[in-house]
PDB file of N, CA and C in Angstrom:
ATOM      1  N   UNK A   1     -11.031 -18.954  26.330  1.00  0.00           N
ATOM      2  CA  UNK A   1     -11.282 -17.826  25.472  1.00  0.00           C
ATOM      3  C   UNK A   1     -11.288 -16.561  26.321  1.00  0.00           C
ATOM      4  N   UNK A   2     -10.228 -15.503  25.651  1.00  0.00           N
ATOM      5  CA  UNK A   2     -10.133 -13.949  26.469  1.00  0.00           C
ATOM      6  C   UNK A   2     -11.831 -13.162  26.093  1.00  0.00           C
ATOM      7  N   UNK A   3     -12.264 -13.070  27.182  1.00  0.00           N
ATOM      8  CA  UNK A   3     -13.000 -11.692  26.554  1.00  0.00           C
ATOM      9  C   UNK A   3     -12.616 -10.601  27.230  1.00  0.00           C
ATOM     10  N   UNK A   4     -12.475  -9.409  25.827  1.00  0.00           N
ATOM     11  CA  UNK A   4     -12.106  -7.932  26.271  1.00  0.00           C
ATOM     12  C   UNK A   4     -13.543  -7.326  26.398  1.00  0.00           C
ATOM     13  N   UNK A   5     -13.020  -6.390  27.595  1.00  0.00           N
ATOM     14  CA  UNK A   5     -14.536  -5.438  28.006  1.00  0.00           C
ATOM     15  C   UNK A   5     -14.225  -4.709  26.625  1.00  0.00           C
ATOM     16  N   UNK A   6     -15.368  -3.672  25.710  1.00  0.00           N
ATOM     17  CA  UNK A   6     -15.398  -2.959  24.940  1.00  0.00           C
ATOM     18  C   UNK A   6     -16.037  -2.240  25.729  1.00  0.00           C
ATOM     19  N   UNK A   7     -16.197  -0.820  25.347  1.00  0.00           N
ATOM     20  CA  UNK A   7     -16.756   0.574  25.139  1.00  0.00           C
ATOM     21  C   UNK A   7     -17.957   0.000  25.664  1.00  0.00           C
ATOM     22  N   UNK A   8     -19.093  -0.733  24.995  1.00  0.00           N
ATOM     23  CA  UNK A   8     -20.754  -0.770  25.395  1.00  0.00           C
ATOM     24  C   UNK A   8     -20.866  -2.398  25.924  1.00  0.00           C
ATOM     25  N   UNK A   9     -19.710  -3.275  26.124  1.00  0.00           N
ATOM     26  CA  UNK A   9     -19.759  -4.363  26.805  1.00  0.00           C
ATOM     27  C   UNK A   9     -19.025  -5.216  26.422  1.00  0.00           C
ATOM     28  N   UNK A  10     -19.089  -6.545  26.453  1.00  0.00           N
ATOM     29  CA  UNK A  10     -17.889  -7.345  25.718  1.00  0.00           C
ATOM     30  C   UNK A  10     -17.547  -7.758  24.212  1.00  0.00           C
ATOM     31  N   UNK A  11     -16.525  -8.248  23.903  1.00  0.00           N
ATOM     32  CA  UNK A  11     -16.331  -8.634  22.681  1.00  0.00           C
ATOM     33  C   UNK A  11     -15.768  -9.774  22.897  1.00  0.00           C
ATOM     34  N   UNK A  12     -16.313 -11.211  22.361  1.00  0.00           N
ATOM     35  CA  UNK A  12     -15.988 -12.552  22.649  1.00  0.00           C
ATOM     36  C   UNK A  12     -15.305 -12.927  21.381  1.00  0.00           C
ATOM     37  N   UNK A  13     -13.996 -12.448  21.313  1.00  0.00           N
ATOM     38  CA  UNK A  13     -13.303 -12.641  20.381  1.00  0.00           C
ATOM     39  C   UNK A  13     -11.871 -12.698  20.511  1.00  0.00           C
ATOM     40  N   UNK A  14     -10.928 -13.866  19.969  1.00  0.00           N
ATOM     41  CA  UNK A  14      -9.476 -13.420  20.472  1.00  0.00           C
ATOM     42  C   UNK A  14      -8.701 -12.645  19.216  1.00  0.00           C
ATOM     43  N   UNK A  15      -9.336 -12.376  18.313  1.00  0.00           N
ATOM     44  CA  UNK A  15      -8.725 -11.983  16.695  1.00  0.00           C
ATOM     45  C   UNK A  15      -8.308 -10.714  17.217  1.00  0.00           C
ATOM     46  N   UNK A  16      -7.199  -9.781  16.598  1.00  0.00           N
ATOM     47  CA  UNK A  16      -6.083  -9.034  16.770  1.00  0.00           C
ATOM     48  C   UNK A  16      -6.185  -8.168  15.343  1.00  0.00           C
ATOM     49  N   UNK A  17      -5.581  -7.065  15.670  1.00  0.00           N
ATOM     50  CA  UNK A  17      -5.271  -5.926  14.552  1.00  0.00           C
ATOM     51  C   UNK A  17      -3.999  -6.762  13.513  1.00  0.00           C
ATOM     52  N   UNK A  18      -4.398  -7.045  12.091  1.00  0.00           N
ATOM     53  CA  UNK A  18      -2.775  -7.721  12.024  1.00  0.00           C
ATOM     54  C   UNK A  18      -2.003  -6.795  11.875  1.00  0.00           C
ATOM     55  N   UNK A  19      -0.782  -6.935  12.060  1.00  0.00           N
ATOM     56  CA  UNK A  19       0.476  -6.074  12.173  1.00  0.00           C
ATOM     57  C   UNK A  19       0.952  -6.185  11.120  1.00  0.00           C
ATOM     58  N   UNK A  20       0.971  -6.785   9.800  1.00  0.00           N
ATOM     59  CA  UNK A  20       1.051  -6.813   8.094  1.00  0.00           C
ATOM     60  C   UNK A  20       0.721  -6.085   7.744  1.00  0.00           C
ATOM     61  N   UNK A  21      -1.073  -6.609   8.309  1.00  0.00           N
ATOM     62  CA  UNK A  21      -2.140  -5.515   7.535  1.00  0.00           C
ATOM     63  C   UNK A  21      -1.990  -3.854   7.725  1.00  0.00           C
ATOM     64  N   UNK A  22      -1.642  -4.092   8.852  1.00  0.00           N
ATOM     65  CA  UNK A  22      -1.247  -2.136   9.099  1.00  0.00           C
ATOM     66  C   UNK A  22       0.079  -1.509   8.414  1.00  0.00           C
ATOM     67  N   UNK A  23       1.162  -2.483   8.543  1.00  0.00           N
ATOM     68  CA  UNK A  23       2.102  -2.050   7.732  1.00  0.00           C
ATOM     69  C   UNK A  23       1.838  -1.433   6.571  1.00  0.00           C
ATOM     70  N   UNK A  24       1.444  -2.883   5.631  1.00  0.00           N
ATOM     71  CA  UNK A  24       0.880  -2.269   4.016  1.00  0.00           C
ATOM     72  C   UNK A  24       0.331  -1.298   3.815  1.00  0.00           C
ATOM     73  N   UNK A  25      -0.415  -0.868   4.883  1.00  0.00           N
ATOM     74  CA  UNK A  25      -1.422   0.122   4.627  1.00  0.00           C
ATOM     75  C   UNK A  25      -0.560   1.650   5.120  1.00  0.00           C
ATOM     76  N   UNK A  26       0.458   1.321   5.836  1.00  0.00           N
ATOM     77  CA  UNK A  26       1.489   2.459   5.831  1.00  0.00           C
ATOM     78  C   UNK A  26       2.000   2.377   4.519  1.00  0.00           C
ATOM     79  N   UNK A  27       2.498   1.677   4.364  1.00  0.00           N
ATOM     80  CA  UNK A  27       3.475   1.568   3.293  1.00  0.00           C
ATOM     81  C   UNK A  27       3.004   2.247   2.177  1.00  0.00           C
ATOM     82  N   UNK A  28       1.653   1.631   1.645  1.00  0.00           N
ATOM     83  CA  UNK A  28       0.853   2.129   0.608  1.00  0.00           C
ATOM     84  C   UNK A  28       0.425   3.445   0.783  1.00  0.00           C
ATOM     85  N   UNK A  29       0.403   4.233   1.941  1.00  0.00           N
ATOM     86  CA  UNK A  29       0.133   5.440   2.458  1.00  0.00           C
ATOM     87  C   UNK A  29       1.293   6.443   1.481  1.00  0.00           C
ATOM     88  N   UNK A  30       2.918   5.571   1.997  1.00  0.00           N
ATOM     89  CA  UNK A  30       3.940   6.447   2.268  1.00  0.00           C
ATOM     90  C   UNK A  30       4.046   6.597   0.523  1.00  0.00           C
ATOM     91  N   UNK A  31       3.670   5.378  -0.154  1.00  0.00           N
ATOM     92  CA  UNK A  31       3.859   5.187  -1.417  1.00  0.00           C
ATOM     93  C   UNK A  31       2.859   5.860  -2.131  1.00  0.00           C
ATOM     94  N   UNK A  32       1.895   6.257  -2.147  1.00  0.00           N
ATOM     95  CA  UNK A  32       0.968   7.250  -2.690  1.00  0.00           C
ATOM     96  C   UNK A  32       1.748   8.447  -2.352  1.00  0.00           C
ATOM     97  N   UNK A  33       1.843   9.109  -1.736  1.00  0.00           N
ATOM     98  CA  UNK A  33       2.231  10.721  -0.809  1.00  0.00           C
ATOM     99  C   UNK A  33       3.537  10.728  -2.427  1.00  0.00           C
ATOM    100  N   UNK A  34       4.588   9.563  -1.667  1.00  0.00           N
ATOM    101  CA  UNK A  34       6.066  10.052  -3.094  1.00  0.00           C
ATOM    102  C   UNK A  34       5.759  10.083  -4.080  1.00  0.00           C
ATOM    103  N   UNK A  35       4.223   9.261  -4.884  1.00  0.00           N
ATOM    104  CA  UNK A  35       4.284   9.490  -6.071  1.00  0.00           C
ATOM    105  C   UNK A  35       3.497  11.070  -6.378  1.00  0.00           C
ATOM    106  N   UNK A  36       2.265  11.129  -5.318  1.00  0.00           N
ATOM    107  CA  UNK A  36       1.807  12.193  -5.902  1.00  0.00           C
ATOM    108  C   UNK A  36       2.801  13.349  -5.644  1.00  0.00           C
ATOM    109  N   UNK A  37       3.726  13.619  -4.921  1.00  0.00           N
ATOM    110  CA  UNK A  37       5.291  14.523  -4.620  1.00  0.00           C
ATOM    111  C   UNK A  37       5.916  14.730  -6.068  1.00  0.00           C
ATOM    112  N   UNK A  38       6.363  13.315  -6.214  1.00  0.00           N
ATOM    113  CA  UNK A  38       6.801  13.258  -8.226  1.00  0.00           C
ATOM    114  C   UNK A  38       6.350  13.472  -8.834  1.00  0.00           C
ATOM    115  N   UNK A  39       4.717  13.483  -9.135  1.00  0.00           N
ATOM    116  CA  UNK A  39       4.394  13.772 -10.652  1.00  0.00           C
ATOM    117  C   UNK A  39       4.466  15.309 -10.501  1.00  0.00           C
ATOM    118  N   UNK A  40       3.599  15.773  -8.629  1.00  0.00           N
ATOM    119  CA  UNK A  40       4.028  17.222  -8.706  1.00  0.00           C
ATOM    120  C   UNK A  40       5.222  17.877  -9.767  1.00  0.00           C
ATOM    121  N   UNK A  41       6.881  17.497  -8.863  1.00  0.00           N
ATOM    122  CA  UNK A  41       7.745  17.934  -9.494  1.00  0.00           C
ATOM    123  C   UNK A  41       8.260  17.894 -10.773  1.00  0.00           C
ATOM    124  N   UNK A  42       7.511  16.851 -11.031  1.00  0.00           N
ATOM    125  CA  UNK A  42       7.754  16.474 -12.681  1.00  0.00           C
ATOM    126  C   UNK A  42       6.836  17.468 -13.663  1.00  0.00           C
ATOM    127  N   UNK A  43       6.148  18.057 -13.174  1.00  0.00           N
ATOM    128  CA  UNK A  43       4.599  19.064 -14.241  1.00  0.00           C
ATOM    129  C   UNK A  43       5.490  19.914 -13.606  1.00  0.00           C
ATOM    130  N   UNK A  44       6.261  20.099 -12.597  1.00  0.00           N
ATOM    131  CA  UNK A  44       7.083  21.610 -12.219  1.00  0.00           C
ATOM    132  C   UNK A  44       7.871  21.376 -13.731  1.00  0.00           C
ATOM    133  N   UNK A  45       8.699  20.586 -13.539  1.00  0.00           N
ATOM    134  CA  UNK A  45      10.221  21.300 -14.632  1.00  0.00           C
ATOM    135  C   UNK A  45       9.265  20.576 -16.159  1.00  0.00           C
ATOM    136  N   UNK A  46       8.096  20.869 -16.396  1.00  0.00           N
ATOM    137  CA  UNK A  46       7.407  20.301 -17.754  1.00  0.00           C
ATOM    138  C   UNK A  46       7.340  18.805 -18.070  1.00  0.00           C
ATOM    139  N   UNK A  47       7.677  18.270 -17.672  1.00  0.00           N
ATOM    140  CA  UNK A  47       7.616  16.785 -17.572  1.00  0.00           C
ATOM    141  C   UNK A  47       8.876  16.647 -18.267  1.00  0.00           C
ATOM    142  N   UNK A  48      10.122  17.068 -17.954  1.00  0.00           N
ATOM    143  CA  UNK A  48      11.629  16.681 -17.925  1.00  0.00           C
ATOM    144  C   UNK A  48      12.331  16.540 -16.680  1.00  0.00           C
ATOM    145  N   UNK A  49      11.881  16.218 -15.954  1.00  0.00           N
ATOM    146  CA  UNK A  49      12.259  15.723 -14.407  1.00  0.00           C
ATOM    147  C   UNK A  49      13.560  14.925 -14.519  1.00  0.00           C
ATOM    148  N   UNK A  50      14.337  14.753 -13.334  1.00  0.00           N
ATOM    149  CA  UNK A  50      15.308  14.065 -13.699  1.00  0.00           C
ATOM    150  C   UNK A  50      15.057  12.691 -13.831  1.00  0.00           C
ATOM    151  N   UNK A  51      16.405  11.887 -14.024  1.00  0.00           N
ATOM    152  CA  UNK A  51      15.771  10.627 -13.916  1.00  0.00           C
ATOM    153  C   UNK A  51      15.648   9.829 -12.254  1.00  0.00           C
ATOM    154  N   UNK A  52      16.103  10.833 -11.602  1.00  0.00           N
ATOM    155  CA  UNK A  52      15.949  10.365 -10.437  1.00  0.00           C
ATOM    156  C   UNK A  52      14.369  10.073  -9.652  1.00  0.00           C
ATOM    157  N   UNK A  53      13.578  10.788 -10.903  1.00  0.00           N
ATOM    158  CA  UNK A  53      12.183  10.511 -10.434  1.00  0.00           C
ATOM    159  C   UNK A  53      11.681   9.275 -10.975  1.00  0.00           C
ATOM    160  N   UNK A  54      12.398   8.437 -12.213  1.00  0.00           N
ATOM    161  CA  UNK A  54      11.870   7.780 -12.094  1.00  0.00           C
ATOM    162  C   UNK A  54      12.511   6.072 -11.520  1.00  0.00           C
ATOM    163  N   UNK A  55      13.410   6.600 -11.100  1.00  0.00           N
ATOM    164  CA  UNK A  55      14.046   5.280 -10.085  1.00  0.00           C
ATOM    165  C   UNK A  55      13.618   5.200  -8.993  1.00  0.00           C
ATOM    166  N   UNK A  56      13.067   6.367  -8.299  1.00  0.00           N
ATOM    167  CA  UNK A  56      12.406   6.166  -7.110  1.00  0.00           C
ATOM    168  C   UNK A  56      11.222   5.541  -7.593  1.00  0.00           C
ATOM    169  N   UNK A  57      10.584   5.960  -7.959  1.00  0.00           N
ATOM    170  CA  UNK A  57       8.983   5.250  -8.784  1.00  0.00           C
ATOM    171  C   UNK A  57       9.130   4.445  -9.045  1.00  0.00           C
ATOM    172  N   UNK A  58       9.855   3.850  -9.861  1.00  0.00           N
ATOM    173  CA  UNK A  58      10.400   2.243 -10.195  1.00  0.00           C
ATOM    174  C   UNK A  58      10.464   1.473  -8.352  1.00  0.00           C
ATOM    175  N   UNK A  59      11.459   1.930  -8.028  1.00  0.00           N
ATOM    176  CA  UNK A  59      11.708   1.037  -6.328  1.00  0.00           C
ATOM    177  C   UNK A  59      10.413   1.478  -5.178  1.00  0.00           C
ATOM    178  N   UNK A  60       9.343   2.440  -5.660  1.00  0.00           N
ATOM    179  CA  UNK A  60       8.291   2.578  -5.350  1.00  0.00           C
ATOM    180  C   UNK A  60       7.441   1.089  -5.537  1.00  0.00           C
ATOM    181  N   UNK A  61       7.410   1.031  -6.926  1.00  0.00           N
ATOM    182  CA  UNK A  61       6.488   0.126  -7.395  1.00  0.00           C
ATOM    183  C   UNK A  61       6.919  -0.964  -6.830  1.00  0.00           C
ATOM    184  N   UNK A  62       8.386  -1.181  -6.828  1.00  0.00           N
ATOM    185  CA  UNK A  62       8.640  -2.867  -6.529  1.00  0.00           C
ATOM    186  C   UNK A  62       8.232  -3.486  -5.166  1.00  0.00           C
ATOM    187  N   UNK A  63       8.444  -2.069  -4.306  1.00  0.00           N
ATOM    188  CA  UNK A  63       7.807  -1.888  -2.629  1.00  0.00           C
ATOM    189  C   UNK A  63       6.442  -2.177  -2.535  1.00  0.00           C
ATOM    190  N   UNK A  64       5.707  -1.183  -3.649  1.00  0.00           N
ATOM    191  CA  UNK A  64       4.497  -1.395  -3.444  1.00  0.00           C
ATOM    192  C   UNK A  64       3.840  -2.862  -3.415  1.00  0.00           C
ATOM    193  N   UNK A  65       4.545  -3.930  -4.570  1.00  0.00           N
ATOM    194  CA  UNK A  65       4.071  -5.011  -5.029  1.00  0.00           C
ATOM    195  C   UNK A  65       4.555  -5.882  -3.601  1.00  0.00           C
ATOM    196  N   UNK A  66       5.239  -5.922  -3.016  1.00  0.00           N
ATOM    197  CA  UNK A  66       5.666  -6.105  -1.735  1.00  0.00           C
ATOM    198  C   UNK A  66       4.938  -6.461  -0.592  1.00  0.00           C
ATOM    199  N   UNK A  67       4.356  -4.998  -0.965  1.00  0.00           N
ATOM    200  CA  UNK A  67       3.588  -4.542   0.702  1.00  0.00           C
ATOM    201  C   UNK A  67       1.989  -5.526  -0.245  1.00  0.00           C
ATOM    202  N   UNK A  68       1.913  -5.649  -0.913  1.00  0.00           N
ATOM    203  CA  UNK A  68       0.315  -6.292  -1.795  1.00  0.00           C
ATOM    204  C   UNK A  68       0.923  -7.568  -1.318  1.00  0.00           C
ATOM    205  N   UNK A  69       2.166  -8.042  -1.272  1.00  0.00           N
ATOM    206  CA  UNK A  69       2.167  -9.579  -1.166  1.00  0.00           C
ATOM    207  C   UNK A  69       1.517  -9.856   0.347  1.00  0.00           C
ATOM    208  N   UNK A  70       2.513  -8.612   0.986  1.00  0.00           N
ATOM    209  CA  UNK A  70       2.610  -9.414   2.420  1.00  0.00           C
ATOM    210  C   UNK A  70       1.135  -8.916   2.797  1.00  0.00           C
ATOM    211  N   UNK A  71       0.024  -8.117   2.684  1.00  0.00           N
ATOM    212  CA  UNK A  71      -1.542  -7.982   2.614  1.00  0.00           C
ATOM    213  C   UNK A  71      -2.392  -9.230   2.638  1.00  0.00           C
ATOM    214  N   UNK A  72      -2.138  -9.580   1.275  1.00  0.00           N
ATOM    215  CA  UNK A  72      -2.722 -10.705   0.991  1.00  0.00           C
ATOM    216  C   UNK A  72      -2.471 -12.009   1.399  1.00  0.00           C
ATOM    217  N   UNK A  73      -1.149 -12.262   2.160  1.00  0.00           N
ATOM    218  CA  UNK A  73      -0.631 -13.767   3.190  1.00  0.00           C
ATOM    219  C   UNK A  73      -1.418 -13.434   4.124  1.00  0.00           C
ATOM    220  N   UNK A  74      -1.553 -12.001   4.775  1.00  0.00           N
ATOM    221  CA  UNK A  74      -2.291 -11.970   6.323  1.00  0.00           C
ATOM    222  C   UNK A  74      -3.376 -12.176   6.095  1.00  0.00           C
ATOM    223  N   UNK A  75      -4.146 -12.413   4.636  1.00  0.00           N
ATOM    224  CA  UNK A  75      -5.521 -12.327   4.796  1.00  0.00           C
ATOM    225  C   UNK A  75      -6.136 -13.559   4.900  1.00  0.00           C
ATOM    226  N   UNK A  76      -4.840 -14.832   4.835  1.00  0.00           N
ATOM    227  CA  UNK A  76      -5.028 -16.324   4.865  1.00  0.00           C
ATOM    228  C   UNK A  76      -4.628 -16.539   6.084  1.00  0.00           C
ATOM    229  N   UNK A  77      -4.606 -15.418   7.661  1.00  0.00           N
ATOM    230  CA  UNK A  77      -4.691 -15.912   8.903  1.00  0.00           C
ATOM    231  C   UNK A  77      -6.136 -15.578   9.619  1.00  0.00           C
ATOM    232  N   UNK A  78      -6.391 -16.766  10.229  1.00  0.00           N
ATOM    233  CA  UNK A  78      -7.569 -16.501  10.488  1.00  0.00           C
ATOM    234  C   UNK A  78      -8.181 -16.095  11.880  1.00  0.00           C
ATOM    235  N   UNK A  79      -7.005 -15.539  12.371  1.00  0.00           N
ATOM    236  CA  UNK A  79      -7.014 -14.828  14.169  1.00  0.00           C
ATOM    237  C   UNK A  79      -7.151 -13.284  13.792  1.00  0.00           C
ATOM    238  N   UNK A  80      -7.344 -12.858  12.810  1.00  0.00           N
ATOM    239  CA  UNK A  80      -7.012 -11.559  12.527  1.00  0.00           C
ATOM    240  C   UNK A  80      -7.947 -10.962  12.362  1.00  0.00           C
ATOM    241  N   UNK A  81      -8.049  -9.421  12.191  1.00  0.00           N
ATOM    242  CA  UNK A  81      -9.662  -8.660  11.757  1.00  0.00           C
ATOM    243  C   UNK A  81      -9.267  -8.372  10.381  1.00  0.00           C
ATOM    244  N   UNK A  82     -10.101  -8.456   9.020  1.00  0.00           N
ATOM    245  CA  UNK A  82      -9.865  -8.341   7.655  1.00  0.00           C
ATOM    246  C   UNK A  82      -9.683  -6.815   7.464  1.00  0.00           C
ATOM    247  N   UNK A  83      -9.876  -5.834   8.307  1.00  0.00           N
ATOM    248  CA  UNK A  83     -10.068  -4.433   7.734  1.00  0.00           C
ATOM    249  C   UNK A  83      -8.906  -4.053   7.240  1.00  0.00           C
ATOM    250  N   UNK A  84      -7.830  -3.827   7.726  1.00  0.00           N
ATOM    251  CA  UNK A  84      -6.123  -3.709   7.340  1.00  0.00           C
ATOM    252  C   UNK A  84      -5.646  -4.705   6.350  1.00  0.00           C
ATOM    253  N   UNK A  85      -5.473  -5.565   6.003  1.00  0.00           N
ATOM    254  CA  UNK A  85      -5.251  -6.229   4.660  1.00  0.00           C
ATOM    255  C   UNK A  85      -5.853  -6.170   3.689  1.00  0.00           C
ATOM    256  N   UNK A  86      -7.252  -5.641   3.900  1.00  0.00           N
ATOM    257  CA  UNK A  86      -8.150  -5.544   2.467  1.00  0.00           C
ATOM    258  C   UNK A  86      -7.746  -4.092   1.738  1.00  0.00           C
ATOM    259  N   UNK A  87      -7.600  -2.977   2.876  1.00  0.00           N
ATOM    260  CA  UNK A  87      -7.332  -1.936   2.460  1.00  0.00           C
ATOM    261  C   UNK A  87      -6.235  -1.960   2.117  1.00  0.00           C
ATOM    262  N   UNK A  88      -4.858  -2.294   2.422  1.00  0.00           N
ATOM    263  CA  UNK A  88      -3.509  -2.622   2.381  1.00  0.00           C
ATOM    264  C   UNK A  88      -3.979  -2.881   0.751  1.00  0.00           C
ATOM    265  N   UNK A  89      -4.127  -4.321   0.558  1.00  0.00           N
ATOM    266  CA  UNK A  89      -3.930  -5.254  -0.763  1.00  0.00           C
ATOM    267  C   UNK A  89      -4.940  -4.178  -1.657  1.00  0.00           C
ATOM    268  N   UNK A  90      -5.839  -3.638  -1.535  1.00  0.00           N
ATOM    269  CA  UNK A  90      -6.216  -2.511  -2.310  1.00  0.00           C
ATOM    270  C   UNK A  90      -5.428  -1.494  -2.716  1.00  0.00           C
ATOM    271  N   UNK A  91      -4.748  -0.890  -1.832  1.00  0.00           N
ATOM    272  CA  UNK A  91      -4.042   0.572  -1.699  1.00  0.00           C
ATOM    273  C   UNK A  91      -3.115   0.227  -2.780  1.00  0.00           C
ATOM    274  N   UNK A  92      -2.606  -1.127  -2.008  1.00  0.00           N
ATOM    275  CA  UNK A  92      -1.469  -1.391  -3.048  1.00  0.00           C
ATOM    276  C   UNK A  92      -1.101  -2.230  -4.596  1.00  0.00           C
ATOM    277  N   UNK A  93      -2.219  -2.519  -4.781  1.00  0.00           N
ATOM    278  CA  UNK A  93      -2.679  -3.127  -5.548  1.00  0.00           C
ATOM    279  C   UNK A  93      -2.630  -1.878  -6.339  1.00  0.00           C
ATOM    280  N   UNK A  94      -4.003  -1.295  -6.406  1.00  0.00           N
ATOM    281  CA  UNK A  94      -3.997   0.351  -7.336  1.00  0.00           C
ATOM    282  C   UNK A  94      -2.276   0.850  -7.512  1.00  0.00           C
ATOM    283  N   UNK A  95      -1.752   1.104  -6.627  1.00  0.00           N
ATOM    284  CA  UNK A  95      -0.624   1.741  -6.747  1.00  0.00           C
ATOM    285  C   UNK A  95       0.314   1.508  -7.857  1.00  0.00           C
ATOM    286  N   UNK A  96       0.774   0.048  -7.273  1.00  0.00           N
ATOM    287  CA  UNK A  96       1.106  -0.770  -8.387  1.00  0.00           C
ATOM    288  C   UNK A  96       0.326  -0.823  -9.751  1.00  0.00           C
ATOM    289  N   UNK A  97      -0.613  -0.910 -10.067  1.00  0.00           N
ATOM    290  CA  UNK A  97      -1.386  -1.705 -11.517  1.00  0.00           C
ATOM    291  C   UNK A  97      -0.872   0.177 -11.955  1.00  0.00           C
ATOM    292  N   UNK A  98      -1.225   1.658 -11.154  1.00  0.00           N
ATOM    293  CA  UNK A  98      -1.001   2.757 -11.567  1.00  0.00           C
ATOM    294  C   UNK A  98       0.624   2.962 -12.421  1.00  0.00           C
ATOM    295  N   UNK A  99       1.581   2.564 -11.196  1.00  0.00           N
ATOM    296  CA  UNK A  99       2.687   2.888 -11.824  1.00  0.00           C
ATOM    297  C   UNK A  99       3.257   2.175 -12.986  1.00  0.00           C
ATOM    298  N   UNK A 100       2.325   0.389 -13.016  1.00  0.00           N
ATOM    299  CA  UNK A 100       2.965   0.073 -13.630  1.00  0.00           C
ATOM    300  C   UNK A 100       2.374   0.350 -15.445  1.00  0.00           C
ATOM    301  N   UNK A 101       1.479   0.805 -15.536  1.00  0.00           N
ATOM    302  CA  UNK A 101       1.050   1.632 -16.696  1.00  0.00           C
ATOM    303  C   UNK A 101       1.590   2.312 -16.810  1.00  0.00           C
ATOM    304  N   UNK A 102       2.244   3.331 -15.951  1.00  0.00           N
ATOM    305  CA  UNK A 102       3.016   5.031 -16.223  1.00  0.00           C
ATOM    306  C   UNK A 102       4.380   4.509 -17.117  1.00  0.00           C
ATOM    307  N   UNK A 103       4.559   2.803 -16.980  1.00  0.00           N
ATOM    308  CA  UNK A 103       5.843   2.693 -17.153  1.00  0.00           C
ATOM    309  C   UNK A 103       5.416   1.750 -18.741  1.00  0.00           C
ATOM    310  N   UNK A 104       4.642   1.417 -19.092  1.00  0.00           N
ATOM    311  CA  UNK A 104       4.088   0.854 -20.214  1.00  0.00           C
ATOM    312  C   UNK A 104       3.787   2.057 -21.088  1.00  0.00           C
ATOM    313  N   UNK A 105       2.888   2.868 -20.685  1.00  0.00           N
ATOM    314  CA  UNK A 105       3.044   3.843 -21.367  1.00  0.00           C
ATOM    315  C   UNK A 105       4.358   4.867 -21.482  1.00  0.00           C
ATOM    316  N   UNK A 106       4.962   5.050 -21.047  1.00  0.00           N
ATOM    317  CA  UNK A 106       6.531   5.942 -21.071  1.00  0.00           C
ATOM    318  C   UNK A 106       7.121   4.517 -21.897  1.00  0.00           C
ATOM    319  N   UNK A 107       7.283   3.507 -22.506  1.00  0.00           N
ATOM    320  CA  UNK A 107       7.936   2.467 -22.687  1.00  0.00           C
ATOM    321  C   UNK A 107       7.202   3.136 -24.478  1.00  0.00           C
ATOM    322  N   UNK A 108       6.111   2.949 -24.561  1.00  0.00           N
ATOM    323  CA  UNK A 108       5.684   2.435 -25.886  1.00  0.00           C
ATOM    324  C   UNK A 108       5.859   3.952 -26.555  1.00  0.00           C
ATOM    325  N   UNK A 109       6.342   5.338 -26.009  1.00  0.00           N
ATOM    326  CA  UNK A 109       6.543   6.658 -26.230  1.00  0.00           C
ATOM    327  C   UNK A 109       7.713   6.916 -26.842  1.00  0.00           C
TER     328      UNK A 109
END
């Protein structure tokens, strides 16, 4: 077993940042920022935006559901620290369940 010196002494642990978990949590980052960008531009031209806003949002969402899968596999390894996949599978979770209402509701309109 590695122990790393820490800051105020050791940490007897070999578990690792997962590299999933941080992704998603980019991902879900990058995927919040474009949507709140779109609805911006969309309340710009009155909510007649092109439709190019909502194909990105659409391939938003499908990303988003994505980055929630691959969250939630890292959270069934058990070398890992939980902080980055919980937030990940959160971020993206919301994101998703968000857009995919915007699109239930624009559907039943």
């Amino acid at each position: 077993m590695k122990y790393k010196k820490k800051k105020g002494g050791y940490m007897f642990t070999d578990k690792k940042h997962s590299i999933e978990g941080i992704f998603a949590v980019i991902i879900g980052i990058i995927i919040l920022a474009t949507i709140i960008v779109l609805s911006y531009q969309s309340s710009l031209s009155g909510g007649n935006g092109p439709i190019l806003y909502g194909i990105i949002s659409f391939f938003a969402m499908i990303i988003s559901f994505g980055a929630f899968v691959v969250s939630v596999m890292s959270l069934r390894d058990k070398e890992v620290f939980r902080g980055f996949p919980i937030v990940g599978s959160i971020l993206n979770g919301l994101v998703f369940v968000t857009l995919f209402l915007i699109y239930i509701v624009g559907i039943s309109i």
